[in-house]
C-alpha atoms as a PDB file:
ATOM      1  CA  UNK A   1    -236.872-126.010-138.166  1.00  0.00           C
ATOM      2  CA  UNK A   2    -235.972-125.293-141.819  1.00  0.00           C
ATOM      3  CA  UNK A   3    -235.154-127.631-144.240  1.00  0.00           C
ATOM      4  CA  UNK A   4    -231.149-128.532-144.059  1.00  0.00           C
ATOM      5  CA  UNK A   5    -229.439-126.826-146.958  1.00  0.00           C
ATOM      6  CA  UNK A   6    -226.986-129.507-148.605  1.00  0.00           C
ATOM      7  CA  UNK A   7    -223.632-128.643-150.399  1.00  0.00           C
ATOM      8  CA  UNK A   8    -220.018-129.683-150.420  1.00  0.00           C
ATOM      9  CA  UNK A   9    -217.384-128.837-147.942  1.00  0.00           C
ATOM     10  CA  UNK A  10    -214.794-126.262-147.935  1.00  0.00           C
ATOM     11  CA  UNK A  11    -212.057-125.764-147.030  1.00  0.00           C
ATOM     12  CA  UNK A  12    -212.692-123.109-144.753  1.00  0.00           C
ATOM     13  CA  UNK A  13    -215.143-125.308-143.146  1.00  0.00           C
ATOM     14  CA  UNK A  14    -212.193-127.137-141.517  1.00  0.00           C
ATOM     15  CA  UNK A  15    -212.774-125.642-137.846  1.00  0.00           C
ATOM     16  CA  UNK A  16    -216.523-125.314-137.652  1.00  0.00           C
ATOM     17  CA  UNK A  17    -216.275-129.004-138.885  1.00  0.00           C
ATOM     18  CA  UNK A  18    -213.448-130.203-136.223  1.00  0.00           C
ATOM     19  CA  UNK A  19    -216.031-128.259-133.503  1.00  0.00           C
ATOM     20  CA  UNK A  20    -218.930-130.847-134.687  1.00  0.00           C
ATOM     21  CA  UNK A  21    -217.157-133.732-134.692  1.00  0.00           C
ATOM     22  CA  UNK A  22    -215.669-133.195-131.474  1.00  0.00           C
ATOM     23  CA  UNK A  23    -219.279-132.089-130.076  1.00  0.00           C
ATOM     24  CA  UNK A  24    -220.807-135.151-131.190  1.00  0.00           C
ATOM     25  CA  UNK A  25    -218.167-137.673-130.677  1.00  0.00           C
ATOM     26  CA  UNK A  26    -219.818-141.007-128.807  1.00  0.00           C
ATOM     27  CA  UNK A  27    -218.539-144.332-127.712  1.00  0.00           C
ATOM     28  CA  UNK A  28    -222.364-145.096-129.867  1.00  0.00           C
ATOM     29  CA  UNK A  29    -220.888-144.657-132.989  1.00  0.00           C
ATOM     30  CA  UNK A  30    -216.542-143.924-132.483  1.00  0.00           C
ATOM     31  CA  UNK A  31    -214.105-147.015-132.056  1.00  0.00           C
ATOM     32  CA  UNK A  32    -211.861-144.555-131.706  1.00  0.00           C
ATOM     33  CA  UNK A  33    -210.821-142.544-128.310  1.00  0.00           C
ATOM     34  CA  UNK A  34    -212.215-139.284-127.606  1.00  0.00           C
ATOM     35  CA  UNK A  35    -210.303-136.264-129.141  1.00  0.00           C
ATOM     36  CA  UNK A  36    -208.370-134.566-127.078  1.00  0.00           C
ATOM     37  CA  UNK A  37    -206.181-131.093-127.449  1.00  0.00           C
ATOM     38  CA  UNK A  38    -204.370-130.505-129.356  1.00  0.00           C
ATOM     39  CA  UNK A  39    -206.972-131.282-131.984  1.00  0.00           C
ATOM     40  CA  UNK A  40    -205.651-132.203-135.241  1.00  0.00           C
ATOM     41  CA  UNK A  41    -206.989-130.700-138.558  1.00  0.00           C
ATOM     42  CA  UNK A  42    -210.405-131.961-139.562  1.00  0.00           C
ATOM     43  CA  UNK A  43    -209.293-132.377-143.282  1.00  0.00           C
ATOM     44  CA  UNK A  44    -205.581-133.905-143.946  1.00  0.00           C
ATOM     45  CA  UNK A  45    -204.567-135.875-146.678  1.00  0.00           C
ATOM     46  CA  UNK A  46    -207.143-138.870-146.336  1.00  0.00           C
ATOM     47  CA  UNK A  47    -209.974-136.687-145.464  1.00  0.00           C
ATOM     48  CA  UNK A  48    -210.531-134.023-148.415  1.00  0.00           C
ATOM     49  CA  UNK A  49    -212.923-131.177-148.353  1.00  0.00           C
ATOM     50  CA  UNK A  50    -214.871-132.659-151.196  1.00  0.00           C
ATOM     51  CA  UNK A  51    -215.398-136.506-149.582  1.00  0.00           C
ATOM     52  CA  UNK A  52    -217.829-134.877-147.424  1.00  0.00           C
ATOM     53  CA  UNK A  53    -221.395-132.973-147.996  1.00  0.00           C
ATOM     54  CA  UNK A  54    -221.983-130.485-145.345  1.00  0.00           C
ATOM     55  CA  UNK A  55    -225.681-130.107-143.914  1.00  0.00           C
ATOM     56  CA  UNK A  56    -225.992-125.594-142.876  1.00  0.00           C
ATOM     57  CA  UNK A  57    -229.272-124.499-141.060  1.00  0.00           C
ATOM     58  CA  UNK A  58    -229.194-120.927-140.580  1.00  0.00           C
ATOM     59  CA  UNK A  59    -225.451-120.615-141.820  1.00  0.00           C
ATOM     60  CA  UNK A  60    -224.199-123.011-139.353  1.00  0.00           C
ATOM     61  CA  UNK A  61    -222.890-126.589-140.426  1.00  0.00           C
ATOM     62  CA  UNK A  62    -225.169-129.227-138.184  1.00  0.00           C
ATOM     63  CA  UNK A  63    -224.243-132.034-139.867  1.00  0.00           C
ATOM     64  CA  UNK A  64    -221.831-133.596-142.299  1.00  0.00           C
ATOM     65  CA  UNK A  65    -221.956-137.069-144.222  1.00  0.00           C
ATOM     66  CA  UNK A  66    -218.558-138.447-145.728  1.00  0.00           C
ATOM     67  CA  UNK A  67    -218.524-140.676-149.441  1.00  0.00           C
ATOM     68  CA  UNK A  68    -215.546-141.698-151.239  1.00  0.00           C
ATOM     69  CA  UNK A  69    -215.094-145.243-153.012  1.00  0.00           C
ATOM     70  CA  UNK A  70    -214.953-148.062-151.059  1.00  0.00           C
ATOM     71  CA  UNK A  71    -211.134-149.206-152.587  1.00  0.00           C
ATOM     72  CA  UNK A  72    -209.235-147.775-154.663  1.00  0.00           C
ATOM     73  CA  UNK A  73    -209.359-151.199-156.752  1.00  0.00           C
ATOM     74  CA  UNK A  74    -211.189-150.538-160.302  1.00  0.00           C
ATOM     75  CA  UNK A  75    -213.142-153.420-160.471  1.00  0.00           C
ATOM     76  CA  UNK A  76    -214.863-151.682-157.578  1.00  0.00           C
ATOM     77  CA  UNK A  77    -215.121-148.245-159.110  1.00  0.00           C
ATOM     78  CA  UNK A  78    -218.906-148.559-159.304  1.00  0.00           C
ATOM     79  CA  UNK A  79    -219.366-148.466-155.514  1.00  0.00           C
ATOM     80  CA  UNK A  80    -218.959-145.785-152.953  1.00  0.00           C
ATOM     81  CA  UNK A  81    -219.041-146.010-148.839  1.00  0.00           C
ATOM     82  CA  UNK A  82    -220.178-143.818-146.357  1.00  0.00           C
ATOM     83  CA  UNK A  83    -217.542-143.255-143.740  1.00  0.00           C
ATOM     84  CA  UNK A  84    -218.778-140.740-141.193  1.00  0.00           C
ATOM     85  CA  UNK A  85    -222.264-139.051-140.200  1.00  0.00           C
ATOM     86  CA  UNK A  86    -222.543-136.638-137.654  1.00  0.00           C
ATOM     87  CA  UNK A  87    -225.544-134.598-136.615  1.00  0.00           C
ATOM     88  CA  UNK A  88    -225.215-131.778-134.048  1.00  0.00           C
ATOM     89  CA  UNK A  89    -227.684-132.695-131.106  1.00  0.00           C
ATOM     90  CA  UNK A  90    -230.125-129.543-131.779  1.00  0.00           C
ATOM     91  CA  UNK A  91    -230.994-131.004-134.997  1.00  0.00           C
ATOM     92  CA  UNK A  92    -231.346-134.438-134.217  1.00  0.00           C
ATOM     93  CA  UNK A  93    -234.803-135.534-135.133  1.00  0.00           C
ATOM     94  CA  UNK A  94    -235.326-133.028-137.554  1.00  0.00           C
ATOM     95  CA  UNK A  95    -234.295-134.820-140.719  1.00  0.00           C
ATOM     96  CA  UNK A  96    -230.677-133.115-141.023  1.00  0.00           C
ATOM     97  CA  UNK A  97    -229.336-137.105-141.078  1.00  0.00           C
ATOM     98  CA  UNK A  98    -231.878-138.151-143.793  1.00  0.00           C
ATOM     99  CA  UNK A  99    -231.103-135.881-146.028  1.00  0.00           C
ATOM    100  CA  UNK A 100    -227.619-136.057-145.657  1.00  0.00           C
ATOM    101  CA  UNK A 101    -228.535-139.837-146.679  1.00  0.00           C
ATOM    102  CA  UNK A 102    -230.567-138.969-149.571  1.00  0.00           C
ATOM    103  CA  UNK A 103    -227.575-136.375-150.918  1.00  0.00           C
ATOM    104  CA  UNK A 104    -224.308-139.141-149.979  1.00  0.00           C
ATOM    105  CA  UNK A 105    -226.915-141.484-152.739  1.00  0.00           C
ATOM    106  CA  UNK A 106    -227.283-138.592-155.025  1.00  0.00           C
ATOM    107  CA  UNK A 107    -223.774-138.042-155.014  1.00  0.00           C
ATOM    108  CA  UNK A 108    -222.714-141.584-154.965  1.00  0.00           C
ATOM    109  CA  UNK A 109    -225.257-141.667-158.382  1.00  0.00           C
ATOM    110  CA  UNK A 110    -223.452-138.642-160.025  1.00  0.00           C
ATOM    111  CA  UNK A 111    -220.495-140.288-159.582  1.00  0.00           C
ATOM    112  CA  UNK A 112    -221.540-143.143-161.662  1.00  0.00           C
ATOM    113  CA  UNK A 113    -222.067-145.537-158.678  1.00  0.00           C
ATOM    114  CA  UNK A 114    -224.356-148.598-158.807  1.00  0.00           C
ATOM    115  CA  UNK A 115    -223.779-149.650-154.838  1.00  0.00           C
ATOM    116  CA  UNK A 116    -223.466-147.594-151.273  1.00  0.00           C
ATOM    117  CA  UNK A 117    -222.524-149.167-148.201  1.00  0.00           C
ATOM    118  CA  UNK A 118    -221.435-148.242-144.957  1.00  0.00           C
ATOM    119  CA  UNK A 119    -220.568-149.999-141.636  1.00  0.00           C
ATOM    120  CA  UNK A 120    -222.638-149.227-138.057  1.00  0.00           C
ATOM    121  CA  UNK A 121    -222.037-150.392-134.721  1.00  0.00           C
ATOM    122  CA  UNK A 122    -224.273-152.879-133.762  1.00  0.00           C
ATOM    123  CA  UNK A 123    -225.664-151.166-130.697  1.00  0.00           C
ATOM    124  CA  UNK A 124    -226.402-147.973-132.688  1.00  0.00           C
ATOM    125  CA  UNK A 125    -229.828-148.320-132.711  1.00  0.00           C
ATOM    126  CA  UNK A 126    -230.847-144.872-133.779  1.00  0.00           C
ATOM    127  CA  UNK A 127    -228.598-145.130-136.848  1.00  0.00           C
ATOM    128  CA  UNK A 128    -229.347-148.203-137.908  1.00  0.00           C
ATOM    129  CA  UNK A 129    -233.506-147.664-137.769  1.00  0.00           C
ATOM    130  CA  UNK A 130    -232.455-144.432-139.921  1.00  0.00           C
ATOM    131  CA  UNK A 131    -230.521-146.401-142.864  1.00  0.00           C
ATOM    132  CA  UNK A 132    -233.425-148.811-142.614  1.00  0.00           C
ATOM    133  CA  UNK A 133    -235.759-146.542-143.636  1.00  0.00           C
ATOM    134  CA  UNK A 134    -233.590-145.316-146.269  1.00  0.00           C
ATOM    135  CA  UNK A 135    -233.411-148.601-148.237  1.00  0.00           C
ATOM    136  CA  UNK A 136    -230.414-150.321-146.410  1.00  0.00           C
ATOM    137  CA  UNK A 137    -230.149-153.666-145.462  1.00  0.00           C
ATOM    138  CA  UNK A 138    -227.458-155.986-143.612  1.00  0.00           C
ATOM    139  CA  UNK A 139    -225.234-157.309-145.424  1.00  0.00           C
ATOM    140  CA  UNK A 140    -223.007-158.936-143.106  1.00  0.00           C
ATOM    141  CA  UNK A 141    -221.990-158.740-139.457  1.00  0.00           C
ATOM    142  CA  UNK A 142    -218.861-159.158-137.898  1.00  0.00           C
ATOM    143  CA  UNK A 143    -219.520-160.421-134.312  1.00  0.00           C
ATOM    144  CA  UNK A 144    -217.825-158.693-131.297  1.00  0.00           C
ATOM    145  CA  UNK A 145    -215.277-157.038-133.291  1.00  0.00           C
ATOM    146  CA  UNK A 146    -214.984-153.800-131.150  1.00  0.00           C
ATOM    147  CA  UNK A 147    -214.322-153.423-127.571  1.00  0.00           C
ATOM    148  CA  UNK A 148    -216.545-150.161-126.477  1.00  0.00           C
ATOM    149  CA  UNK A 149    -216.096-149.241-123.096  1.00  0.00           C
ATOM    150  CA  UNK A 150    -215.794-152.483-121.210  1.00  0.00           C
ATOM    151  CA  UNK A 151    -218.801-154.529-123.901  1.00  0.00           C
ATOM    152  CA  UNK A 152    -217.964-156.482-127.064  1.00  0.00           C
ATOM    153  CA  UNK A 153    -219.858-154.618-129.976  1.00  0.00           C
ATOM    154  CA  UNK A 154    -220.763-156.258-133.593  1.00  0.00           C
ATOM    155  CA  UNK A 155    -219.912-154.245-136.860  1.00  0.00           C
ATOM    156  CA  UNK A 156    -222.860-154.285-139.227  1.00  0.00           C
ATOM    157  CA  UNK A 157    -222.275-154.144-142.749  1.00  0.00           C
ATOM    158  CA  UNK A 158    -225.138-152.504-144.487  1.00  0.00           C
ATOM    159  CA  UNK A 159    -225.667-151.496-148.348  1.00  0.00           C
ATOM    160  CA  UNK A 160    -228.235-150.759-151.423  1.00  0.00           C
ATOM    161  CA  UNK A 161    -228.567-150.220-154.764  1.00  0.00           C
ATOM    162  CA  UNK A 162    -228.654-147.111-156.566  1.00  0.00           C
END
């Protein structure tokens, strides 16, 4: 497999994106329920085209990573948050996700950012070995704040410098 070619999304993007998100939806990584039709619109008015950076092998989006600022408060204007990673299951293990990473840090940089964080279930292994590795650490965990499919799960606050 190729290396993942990184840009910003489009908004033309909007249905290939919905299909992924769908596709890859897990009780691993979702607190919330499973879509279901009608779908709604993958970009509305809190989810903008250019929050997210769009991972295309062969033409085809396989993965997407979202950043915007983590509050809209200025004394926080130097940090940004990622809110959403999704890699479609073909290219799992072929460093789509890292390099969604690495961009969401180069972004978060161009943006004049000092800090990213982000927030991971607690029993998302997978994820969690992956930020790791990519120069997160915990910051904080909230114990048994979600109830996933009959189990209390922990939210894991994780962040780094830039």
């Amino acid at each position: 497999m190729s290396e993942p070619n990184i840009r910003t999304a489009l908004p033309d993007d909007d249905e290939e994106l919905g299909a992924l998100d769908r596709a890859t939806w897990s009780s691993l990584h979702a607190v919330t329920p499973r879509p279901q039709p009608p779908y709604r619109p993958f970009f509305d008015e809190r989810h903008a085209p250019g929050e997210f950076l769009v991972a295309e092998l062969d033409r085809r989006i396989v993965g997407y990573i979202r950043v915007v600022p983590a509050t809209s408060l200025a004394c926080n204007a130097h940090v940004r948050q990622i809110q959403g990673l999704a890699v479609a299951d073909e290219a799992r293990g072929h460093g789509v996700g890292r390099a969604l990473i690495r961009a969401a840090m180069t972004e978060a940089r161009r943006q004049g950012a000092r800090r990213i964080t982000l927030r991971v279930l607690g029993h998302n292994t997978p994820a969690r070995k992956l930020y790791e590795a990519e120069g997160f650490a915990v910051e904080g965990v909230l114990p048994e704040e979600f109830l996933l499919d009959g189990k209390y799960v922990d939210d894991v606050l994780m962040g780094r410098a830039l």
